[in-house]
ModelCIF file with pLDDT and N, C-alpha, C, O atoms, coordinates in Angstrom:
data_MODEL
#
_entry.id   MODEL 
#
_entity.id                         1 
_entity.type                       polymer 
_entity.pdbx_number_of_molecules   1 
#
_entity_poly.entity_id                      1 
_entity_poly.type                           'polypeptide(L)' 
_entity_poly.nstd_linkage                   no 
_entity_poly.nstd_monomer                   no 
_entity_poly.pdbx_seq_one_letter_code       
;(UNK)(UNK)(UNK)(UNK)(UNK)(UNK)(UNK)(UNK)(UNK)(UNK)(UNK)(UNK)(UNK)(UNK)(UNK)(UNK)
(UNK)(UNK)(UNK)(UNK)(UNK)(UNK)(UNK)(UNK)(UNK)(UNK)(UNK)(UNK)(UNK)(UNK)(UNK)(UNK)
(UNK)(UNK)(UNK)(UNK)(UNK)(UNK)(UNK)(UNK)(UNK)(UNK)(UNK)(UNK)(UNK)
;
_entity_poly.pdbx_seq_one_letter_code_can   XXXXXXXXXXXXXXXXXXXXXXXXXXXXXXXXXXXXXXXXXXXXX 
_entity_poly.pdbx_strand_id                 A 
#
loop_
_entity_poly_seq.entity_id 
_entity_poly_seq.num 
_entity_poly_seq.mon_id 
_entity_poly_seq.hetero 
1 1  UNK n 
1 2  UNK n 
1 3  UNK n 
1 4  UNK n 
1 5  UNK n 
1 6  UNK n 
1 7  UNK n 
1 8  UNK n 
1 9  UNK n 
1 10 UNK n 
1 11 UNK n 
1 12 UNK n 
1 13 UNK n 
1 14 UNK n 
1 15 UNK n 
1 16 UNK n 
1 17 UNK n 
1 18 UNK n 
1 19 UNK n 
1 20 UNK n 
1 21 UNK n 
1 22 UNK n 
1 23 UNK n 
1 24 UNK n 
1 25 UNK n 
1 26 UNK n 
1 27 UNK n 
1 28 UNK n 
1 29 UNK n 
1 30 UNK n 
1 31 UNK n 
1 32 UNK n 
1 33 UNK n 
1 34 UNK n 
1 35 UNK n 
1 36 UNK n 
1 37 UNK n 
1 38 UNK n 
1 39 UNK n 
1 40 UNK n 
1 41 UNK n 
1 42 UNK n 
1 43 UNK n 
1 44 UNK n 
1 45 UNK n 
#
_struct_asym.id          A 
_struct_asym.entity_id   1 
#
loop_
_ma_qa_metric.id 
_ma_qa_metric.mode 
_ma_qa_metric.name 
_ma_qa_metric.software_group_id 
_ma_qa_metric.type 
1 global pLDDT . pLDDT 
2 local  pLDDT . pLDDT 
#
_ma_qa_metric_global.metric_id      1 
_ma_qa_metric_global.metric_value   97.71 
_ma_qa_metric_global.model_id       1 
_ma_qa_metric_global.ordinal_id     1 
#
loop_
_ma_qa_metric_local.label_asym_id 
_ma_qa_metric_local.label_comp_id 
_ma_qa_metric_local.label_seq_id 
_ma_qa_metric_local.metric_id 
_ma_qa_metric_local.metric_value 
_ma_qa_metric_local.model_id 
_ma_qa_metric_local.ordinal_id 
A UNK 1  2 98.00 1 1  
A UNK 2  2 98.00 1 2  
A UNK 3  2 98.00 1 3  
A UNK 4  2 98.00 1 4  
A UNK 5  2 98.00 1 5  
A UNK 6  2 98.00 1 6  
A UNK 7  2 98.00 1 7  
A UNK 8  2 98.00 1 8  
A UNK 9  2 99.00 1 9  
A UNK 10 2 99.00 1 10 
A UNK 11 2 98.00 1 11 
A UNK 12 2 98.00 1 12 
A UNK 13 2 98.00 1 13 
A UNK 14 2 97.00 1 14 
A UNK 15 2 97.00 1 15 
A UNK 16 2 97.00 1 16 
A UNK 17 2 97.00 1 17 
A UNK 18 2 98.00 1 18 
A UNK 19 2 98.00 1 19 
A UNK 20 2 98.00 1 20 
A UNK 21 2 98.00 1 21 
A UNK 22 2 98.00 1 22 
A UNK 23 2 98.00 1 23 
A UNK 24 2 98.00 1 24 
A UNK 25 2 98.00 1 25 
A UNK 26 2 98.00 1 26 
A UNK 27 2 98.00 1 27 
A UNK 28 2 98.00 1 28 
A UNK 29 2 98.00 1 29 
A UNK 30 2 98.00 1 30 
A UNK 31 2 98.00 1 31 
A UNK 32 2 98.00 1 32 
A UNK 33 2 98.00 1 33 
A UNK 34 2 97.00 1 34 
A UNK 35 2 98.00 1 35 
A UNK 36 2 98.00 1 36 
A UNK 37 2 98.00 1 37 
A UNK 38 2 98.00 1 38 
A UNK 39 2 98.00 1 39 
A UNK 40 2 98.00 1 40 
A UNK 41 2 98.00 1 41 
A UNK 42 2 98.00 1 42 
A UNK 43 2 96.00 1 43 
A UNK 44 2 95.00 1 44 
A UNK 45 2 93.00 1 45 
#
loop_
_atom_site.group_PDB 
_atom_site.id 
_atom_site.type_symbol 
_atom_site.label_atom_id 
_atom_site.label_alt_id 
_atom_site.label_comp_id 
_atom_site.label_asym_id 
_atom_site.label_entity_id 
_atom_site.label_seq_id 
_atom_site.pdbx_PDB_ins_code 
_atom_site.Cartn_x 
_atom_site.Cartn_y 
_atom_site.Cartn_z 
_atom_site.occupancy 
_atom_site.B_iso_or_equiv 
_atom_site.pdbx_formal_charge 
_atom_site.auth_seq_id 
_atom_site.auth_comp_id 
_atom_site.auth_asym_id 
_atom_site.auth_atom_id 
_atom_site.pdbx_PDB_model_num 
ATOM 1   N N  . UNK A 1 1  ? -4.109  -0.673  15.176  1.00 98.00 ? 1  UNK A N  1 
ATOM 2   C CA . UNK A 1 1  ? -3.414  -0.933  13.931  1.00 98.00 ? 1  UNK A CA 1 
ATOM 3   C C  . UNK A 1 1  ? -1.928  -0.663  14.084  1.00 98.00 ? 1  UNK A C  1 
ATOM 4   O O  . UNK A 1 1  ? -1.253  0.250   14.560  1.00 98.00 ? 1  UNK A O  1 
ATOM 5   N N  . UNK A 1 2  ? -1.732  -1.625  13.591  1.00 98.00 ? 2  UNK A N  1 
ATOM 6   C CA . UNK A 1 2  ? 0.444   -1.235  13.519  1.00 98.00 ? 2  UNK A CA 1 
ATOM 7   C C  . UNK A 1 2  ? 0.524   0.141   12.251  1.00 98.00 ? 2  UNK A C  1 
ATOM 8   O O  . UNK A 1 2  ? -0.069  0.358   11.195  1.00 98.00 ? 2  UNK A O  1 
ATOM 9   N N  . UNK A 1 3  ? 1.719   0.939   13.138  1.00 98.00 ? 3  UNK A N  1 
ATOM 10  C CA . UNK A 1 3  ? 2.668   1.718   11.912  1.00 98.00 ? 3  UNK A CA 1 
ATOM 11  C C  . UNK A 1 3  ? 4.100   1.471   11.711  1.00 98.00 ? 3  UNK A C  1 
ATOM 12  O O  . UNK A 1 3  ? 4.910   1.009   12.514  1.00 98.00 ? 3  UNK A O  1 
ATOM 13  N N  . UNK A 1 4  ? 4.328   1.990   10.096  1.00 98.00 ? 4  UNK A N  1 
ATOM 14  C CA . UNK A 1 4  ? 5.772   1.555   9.961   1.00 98.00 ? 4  UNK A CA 1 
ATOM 15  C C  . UNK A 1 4  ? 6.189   2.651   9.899   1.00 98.00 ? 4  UNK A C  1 
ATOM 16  O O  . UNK A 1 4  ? 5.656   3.591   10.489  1.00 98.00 ? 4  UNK A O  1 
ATOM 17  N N  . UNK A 1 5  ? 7.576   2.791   8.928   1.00 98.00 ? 5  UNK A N  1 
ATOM 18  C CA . UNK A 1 5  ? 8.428   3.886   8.918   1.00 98.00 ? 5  UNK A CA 1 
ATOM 19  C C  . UNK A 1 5  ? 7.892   4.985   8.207   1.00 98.00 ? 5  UNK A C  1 
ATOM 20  O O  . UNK A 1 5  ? 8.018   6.139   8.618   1.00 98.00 ? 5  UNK A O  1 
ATOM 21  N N  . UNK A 1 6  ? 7.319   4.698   7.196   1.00 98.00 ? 6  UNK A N  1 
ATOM 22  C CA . UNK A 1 6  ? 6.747   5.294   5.980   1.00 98.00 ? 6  UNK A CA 1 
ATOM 23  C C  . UNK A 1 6  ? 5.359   6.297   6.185   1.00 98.00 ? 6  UNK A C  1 
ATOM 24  O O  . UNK A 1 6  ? 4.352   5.789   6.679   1.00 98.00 ? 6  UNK A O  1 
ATOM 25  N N  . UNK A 1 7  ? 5.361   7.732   5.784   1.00 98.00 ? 7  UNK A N  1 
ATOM 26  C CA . UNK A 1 7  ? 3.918   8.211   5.938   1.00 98.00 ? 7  UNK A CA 1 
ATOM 27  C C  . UNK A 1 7  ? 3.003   8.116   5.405   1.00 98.00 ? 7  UNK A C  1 
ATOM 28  O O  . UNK A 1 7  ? 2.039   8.844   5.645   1.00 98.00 ? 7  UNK A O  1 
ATOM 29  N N  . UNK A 1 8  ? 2.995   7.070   4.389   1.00 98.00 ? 8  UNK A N  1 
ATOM 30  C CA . UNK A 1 8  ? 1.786   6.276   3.846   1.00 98.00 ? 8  UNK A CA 1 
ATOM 31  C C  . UNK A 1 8  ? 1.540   5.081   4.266   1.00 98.00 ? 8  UNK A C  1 
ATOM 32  O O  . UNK A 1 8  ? 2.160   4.174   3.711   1.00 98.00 ? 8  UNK A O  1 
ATOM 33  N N  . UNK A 1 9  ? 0.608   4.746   5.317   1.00 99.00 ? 9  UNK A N  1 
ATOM 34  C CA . UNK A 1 9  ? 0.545   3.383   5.986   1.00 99.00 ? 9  UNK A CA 1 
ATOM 35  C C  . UNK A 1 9  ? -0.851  2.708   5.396   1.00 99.00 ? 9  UNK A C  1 
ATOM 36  O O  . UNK A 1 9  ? -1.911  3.073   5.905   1.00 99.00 ? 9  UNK A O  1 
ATOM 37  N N  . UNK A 1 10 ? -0.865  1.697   4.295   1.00 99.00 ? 10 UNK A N  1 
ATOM 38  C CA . UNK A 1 10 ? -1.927  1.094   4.032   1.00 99.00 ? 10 UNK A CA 1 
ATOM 39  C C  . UNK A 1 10 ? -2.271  -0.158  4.793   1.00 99.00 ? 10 UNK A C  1 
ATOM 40  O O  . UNK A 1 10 ? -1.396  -0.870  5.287   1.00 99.00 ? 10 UNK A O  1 
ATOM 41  N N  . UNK A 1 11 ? -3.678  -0.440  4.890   1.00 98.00 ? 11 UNK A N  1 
ATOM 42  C CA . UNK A 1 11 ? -4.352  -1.116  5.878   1.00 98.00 ? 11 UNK A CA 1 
ATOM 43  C C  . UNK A 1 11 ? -5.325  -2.021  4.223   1.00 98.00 ? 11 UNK A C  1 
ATOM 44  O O  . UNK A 1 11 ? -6.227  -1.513  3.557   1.00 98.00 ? 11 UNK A O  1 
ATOM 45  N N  . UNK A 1 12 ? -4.800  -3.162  4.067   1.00 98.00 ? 12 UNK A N  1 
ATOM 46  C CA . UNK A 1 12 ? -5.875  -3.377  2.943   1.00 98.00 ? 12 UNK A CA 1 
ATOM 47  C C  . UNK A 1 12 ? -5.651  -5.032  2.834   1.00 98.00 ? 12 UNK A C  1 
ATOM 48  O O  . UNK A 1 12 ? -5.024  -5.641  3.700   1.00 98.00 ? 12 UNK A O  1 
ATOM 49  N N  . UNK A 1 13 ? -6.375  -5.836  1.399   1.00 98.00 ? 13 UNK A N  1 
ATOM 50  C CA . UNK A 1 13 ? -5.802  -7.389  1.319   1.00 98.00 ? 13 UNK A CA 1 
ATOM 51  C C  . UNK A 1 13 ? -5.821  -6.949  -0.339  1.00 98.00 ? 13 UNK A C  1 
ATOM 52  O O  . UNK A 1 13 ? -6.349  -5.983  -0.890  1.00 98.00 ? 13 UNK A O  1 
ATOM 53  N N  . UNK A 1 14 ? -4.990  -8.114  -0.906  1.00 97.00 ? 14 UNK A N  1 
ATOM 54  C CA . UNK A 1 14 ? -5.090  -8.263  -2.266  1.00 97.00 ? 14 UNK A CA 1 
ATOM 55  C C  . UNK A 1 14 ? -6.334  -8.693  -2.793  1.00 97.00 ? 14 UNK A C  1 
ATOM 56  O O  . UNK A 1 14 ? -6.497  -9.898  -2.985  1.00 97.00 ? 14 UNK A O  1 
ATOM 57  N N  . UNK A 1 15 ? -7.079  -8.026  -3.010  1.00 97.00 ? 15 UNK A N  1 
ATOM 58  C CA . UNK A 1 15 ? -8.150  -8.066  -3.255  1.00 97.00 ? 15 UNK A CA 1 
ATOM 59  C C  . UNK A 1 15 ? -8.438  -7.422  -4.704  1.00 97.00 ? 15 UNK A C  1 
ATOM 60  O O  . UNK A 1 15 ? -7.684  -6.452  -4.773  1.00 97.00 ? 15 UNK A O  1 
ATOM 61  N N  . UNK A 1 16 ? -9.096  -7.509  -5.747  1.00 97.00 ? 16 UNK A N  1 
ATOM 62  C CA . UNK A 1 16 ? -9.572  -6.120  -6.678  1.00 97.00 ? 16 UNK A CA 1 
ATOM 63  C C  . UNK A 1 16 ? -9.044  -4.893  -5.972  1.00 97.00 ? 16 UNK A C  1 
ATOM 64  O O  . UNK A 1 16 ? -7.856  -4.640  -5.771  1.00 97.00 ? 16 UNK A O  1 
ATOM 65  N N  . UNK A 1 17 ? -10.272 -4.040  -5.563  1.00 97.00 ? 17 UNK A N  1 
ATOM 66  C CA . UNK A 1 17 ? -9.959  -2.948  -4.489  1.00 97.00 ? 17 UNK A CA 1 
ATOM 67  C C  . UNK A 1 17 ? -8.715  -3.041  -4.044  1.00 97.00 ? 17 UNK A C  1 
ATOM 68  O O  . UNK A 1 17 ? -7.918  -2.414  -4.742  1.00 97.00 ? 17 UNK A O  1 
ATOM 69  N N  . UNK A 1 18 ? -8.286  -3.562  -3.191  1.00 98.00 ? 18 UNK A N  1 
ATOM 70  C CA . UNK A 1 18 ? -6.689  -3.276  -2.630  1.00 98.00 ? 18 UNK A CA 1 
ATOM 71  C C  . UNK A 1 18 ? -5.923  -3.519  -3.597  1.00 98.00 ? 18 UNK A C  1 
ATOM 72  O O  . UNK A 1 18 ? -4.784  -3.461  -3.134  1.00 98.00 ? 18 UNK A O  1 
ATOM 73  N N  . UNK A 1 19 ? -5.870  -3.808  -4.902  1.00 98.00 ? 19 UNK A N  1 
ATOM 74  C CA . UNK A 1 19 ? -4.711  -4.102  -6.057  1.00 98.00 ? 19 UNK A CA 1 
ATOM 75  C C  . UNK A 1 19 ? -4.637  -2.799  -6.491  1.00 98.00 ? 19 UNK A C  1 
ATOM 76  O O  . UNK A 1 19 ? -3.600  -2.263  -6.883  1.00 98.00 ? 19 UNK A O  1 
ATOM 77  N N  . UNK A 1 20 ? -5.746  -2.268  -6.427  1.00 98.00 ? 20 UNK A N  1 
ATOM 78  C CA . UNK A 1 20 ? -5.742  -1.064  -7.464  1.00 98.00 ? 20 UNK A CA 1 
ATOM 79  C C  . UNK A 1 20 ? -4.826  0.245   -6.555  1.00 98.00 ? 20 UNK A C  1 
ATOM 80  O O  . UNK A 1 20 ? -4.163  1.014   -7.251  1.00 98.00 ? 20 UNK A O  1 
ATOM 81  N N  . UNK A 1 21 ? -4.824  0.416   -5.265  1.00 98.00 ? 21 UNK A N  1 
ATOM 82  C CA . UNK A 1 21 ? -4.090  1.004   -4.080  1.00 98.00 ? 21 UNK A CA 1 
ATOM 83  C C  . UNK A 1 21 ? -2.706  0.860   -4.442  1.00 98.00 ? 21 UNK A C  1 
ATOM 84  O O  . UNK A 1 21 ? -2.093  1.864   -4.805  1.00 98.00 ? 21 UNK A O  1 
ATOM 85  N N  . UNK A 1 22 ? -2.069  -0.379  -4.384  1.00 98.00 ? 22 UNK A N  1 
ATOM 86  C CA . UNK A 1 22 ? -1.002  -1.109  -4.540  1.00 98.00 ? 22 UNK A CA 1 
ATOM 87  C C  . UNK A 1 22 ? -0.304  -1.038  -6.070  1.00 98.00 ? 22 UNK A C  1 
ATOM 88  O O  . UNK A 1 22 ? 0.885   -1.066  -6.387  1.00 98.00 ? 22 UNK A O  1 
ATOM 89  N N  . UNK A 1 23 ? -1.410  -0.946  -6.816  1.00 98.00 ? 23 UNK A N  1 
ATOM 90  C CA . UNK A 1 23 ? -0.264  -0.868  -8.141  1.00 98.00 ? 23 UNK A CA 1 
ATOM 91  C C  . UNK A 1 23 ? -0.345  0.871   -8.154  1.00 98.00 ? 23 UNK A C  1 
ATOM 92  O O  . UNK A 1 23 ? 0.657   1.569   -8.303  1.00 98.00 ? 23 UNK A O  1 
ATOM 93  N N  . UNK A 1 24 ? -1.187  1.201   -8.042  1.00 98.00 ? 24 UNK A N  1 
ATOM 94  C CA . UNK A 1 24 ? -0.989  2.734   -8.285  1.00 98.00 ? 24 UNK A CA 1 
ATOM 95  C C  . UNK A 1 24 ? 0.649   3.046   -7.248  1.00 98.00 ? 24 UNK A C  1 
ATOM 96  O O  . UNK A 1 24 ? 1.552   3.627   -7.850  1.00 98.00 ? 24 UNK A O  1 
ATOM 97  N N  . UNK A 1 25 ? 0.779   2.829   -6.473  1.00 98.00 ? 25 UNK A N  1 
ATOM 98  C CA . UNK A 1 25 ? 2.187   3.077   -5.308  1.00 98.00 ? 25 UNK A CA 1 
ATOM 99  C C  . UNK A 1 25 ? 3.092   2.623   -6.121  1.00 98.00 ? 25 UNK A C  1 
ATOM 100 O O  . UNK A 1 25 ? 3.934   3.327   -6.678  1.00 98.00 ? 25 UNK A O  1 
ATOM 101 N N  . UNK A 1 26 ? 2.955   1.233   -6.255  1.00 98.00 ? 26 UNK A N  1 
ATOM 102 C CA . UNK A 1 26 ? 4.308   0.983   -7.206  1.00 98.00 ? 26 UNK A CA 1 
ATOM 103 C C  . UNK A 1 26 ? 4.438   1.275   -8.449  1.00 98.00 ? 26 UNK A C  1 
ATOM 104 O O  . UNK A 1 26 ? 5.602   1.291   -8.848  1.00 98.00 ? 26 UNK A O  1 
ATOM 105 N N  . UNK A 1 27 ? 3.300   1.608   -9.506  1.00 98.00 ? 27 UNK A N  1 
ATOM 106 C CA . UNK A 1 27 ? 3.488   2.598   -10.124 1.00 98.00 ? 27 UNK A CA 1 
ATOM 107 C C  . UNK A 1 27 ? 4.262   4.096   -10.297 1.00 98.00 ? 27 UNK A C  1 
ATOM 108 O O  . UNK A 1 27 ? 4.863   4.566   -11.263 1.00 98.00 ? 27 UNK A O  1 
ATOM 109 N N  . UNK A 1 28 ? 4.024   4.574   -9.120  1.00 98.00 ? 28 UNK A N  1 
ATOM 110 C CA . UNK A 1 28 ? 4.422   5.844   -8.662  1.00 98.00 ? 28 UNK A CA 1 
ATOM 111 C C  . UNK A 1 28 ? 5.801   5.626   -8.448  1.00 98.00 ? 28 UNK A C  1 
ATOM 112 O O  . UNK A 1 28 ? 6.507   6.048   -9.364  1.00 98.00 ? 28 UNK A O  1 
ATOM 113 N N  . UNK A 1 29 ? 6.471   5.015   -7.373  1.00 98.00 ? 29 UNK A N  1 
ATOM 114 C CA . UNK A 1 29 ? 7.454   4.464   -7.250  1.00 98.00 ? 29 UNK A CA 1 
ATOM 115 C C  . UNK A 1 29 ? 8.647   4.134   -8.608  1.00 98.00 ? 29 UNK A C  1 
ATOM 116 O O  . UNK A 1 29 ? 9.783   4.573   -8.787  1.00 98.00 ? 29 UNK A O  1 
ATOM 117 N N  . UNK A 1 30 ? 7.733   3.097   -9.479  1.00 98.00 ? 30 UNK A N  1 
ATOM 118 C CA . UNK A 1 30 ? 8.768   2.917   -10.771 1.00 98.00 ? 30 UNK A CA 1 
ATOM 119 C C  . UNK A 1 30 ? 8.818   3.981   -11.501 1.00 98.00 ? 30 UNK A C  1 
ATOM 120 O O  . UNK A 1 30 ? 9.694   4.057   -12.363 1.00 98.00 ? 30 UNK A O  1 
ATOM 121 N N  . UNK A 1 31 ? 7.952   4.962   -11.329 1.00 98.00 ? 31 UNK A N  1 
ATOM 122 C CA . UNK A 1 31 ? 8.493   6.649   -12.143 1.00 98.00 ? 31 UNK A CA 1 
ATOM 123 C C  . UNK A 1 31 ? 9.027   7.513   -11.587 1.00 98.00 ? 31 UNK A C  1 
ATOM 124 O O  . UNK A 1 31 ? 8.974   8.678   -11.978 1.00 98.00 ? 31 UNK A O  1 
ATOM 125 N N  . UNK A 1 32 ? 9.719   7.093   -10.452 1.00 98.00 ? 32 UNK A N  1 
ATOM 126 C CA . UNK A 1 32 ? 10.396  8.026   -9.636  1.00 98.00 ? 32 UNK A CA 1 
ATOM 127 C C  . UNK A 1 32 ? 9.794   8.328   -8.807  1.00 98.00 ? 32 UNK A C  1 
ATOM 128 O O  . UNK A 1 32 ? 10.447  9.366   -8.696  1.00 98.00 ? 32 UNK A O  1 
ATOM 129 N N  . UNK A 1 33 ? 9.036   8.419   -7.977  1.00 98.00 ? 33 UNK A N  1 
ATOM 130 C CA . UNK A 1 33 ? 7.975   9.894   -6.986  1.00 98.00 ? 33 UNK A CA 1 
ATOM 131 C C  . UNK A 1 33 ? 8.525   8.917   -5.828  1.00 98.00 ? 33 UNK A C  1 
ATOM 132 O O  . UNK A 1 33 ? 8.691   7.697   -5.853  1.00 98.00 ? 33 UNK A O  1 
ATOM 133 N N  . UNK A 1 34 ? 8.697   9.626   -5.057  1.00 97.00 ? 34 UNK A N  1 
ATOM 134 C CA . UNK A 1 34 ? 8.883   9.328   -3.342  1.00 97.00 ? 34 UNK A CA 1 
ATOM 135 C C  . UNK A 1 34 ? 7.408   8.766   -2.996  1.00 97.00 ? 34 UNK A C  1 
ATOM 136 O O  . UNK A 1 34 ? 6.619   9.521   -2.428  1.00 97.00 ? 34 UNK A O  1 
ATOM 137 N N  . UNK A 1 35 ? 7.040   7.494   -3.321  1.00 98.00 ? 35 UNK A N  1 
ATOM 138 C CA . UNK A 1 35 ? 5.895   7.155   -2.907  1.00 98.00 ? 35 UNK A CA 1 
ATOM 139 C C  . UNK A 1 35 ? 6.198   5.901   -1.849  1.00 98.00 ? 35 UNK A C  1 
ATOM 140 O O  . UNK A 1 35 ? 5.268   5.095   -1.868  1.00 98.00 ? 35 UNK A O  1 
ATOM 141 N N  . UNK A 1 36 ? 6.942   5.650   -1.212  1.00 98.00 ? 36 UNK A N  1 
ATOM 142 C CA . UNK A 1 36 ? 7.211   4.614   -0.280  1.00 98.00 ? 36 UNK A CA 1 
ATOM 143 C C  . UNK A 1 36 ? 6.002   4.469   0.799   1.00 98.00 ? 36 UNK A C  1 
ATOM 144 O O  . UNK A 1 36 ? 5.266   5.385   1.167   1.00 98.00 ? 36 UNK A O  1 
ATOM 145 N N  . UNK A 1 37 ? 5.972   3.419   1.126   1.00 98.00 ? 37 UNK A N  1 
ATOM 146 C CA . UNK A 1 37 ? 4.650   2.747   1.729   1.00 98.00 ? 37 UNK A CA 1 
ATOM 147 C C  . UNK A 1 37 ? 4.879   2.218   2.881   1.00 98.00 ? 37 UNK A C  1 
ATOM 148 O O  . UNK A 1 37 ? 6.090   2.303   3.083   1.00 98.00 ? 37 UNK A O  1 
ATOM 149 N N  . UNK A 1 38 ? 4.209   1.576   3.986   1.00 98.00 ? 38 UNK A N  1 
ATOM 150 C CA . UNK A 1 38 ? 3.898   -0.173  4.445   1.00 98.00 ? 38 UNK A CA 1 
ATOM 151 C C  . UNK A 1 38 ? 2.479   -0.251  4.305   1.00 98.00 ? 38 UNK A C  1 
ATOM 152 O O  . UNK A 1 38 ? 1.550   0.545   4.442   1.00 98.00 ? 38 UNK A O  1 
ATOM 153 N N  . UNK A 1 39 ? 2.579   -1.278  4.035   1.00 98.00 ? 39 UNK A N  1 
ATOM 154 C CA . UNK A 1 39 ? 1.146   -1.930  4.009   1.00 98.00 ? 39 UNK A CA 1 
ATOM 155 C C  . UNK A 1 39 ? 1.010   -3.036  4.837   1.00 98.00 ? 39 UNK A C  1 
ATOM 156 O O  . UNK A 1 39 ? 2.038   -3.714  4.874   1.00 98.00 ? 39 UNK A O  1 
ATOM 157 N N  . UNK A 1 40 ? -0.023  -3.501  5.600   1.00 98.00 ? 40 UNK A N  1 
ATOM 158 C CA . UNK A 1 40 ? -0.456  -4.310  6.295   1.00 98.00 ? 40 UNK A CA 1 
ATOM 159 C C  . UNK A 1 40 ? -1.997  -5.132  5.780   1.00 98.00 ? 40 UNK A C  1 
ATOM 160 O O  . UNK A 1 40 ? -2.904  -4.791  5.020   1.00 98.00 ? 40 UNK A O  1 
ATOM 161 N N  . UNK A 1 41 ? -1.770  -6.223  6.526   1.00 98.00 ? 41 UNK A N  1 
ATOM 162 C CA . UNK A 1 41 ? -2.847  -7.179  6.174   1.00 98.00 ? 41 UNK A CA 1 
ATOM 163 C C  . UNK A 1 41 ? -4.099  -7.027  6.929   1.00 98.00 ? 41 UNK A C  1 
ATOM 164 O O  . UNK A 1 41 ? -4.276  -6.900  8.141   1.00 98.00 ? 41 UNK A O  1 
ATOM 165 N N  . UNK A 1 42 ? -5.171  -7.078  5.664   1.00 98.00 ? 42 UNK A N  1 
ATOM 166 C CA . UNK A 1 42 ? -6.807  -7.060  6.940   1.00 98.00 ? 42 UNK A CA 1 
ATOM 167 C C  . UNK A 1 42 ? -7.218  -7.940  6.383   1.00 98.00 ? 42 UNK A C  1 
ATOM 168 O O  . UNK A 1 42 ? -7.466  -7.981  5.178   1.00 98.00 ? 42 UNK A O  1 
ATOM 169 N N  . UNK A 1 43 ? -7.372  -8.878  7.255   1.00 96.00 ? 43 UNK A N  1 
ATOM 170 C CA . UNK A 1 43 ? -7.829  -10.241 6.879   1.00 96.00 ? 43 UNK A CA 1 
ATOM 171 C C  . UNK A 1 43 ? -9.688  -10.129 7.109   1.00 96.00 ? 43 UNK A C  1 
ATOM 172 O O  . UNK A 1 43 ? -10.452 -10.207 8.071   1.00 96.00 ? 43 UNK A O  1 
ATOM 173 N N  . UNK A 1 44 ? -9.798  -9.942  5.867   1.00 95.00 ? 44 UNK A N  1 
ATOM 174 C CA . UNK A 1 44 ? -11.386 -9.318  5.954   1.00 95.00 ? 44 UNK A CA 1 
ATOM 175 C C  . UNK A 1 44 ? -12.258 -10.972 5.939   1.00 95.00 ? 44 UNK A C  1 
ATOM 176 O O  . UNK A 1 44 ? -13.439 -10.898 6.278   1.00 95.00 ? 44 UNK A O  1 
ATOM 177 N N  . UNK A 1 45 ? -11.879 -12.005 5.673   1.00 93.00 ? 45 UNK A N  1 
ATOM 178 C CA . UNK A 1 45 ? -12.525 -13.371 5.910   1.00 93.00 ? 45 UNK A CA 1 
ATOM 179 C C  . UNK A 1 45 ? -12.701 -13.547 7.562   1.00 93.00 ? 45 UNK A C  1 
ATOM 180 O O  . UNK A 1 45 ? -13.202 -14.572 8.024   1.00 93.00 ? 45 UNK A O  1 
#
């Protein structure tokens, strides 16, 4: 698996499940919290 800069490295797809990952971060993010990410693609098809 690749890493980025960030010590939260998500591994997921836009999916249900992976939306809910993803808005919670940028959630976090638009209220301030040091929640910076990368996320990467799992092409689960």
């Amino acid at each position: 698996l690749q890493r980025g800069e960030h010590p939260l490295q998500l591994y997921s797809l836009g999916t249900p499940n992976g939306q809910k990952v993803t808005i919670m971060l940028e959630e976090l993010l638009a209220a301030g919290h040091d929640a910076e990410y990368d996320a990467w693609l799992i092409n689960i098809g």
